[in-house]
C-alpha atoms as a PDB file:
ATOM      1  CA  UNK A   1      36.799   7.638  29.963  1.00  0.00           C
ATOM      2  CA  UNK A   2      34.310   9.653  27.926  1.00  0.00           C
ATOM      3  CA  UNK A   3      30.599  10.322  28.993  1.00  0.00           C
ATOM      4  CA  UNK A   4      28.208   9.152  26.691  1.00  0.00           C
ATOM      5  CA  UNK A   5      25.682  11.795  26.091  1.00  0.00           C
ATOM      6  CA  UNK A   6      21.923  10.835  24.425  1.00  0.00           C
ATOM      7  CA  UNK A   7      20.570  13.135  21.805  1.00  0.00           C
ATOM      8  CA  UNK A   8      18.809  16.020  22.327  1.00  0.00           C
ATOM      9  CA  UNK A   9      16.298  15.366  19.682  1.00  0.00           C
ATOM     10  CA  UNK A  10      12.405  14.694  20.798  1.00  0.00           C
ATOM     11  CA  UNK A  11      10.125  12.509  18.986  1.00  0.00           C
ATOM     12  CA  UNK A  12       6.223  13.127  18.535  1.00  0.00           C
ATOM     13  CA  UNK A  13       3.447  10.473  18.073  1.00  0.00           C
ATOM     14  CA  UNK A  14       0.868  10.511  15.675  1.00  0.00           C
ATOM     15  CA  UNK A  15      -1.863  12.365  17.831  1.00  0.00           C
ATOM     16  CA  UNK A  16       0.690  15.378  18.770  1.00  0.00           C
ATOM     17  CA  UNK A  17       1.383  15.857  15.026  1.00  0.00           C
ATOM     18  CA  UNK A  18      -2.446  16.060  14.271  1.00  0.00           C
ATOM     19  CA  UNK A  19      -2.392  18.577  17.255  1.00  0.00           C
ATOM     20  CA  UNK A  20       0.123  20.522  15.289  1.00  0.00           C
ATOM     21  CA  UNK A  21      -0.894  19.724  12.149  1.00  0.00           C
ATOM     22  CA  UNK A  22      -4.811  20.255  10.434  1.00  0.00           C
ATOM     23  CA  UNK A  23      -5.076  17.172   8.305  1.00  0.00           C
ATOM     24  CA  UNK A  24      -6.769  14.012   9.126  1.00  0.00           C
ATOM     25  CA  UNK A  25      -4.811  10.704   9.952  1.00  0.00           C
ATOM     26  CA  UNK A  26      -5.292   9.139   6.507  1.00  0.00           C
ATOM     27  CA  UNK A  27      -4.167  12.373   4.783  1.00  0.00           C
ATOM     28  CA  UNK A  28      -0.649  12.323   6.419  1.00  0.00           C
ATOM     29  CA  UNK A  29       0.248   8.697   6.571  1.00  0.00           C
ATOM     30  CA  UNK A  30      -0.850   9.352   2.511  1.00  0.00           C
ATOM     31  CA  UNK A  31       2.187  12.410   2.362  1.00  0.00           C
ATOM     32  CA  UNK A  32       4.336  10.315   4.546  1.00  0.00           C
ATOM     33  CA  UNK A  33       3.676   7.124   1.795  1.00  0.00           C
ATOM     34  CA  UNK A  34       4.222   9.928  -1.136  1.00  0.00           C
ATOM     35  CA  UNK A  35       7.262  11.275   0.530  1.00  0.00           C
ATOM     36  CA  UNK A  36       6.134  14.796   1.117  1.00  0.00           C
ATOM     37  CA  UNK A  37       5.939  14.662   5.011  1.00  0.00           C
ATOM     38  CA  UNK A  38       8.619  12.698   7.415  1.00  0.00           C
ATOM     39  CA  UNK A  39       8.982   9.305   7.635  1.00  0.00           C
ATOM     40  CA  UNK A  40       8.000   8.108  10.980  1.00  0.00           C
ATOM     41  CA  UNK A  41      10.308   5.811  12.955  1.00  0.00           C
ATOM     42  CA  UNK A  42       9.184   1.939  14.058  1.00  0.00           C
ATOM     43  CA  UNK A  43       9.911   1.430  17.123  1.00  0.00           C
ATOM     44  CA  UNK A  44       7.498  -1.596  17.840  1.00  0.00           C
ATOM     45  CA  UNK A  45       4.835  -3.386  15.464  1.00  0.00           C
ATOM     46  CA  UNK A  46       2.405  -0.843  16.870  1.00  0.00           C
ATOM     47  CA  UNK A  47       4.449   2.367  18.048  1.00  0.00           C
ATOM     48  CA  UNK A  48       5.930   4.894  15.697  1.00  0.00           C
ATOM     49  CA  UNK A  49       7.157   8.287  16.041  1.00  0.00           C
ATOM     50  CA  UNK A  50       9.085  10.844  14.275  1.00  0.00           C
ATOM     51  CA  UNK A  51      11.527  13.423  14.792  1.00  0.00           C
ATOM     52  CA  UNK A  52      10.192  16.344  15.939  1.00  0.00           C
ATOM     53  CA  UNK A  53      12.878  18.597  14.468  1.00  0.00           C
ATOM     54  CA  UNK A  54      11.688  17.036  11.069  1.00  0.00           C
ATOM     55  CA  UNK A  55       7.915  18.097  12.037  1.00  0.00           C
ATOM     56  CA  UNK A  56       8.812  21.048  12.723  1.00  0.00           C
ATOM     57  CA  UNK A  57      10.661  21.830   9.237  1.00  0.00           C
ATOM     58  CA  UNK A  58       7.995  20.412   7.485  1.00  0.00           C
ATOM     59  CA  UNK A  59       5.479  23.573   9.396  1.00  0.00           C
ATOM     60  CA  UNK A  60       7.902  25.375   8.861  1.00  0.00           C
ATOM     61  CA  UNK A  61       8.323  25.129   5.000  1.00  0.00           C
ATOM     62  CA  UNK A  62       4.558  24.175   3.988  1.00  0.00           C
ATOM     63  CA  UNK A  63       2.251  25.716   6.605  1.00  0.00           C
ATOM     64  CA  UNK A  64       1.229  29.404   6.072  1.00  0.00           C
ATOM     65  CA  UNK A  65      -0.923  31.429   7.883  1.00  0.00           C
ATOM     66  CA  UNK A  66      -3.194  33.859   6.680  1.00  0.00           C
ATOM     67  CA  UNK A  67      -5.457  36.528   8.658  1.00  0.00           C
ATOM     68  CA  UNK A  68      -4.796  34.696  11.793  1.00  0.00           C
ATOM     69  CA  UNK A  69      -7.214  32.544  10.556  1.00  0.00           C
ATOM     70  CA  UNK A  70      -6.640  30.146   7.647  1.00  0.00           C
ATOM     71  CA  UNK A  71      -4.237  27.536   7.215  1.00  0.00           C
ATOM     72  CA  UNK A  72      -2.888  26.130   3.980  1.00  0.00           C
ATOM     73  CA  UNK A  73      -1.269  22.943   4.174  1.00  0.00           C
ATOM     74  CA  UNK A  74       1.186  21.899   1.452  1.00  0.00           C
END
């Protein structure tokens, strides 16, 4: 009999992104509508999350720091 293992991967709601994240709600559902951030993940009519390996990419890739003190988002 194998073991069934569950995934490693963690998910983040809305609030931790825009923790992570400087842009207002509106501004990322509008890159998540445009395809440019993540698409979250339903998992009720009012809960959605998303992958935080795909958050973290997206910093990654299109969040720069400069001077330790400015962030360009992307």
């Amino acid at each position: 009999m194998s073991e069934e293992r569950i995934p490693e991967e963690r998910f983040l709601r809305l609030p931790q992104i825009l923790r992570l994240i400087p842009i207002g709600k509106s501004t990322l559902l509008e890159k998540v509508k445009k395809g440019e951030f993540p698409k979250q993940i339903k998992l009720g009519s009012k809960i959605s999350v998303w992958k935080a390996s795909e958050v973290q990419a997206y910093i990654d890739n299109h969040c720069k720091a400069f001077d330790g003190n400015e962030v360009r988002n992307g």
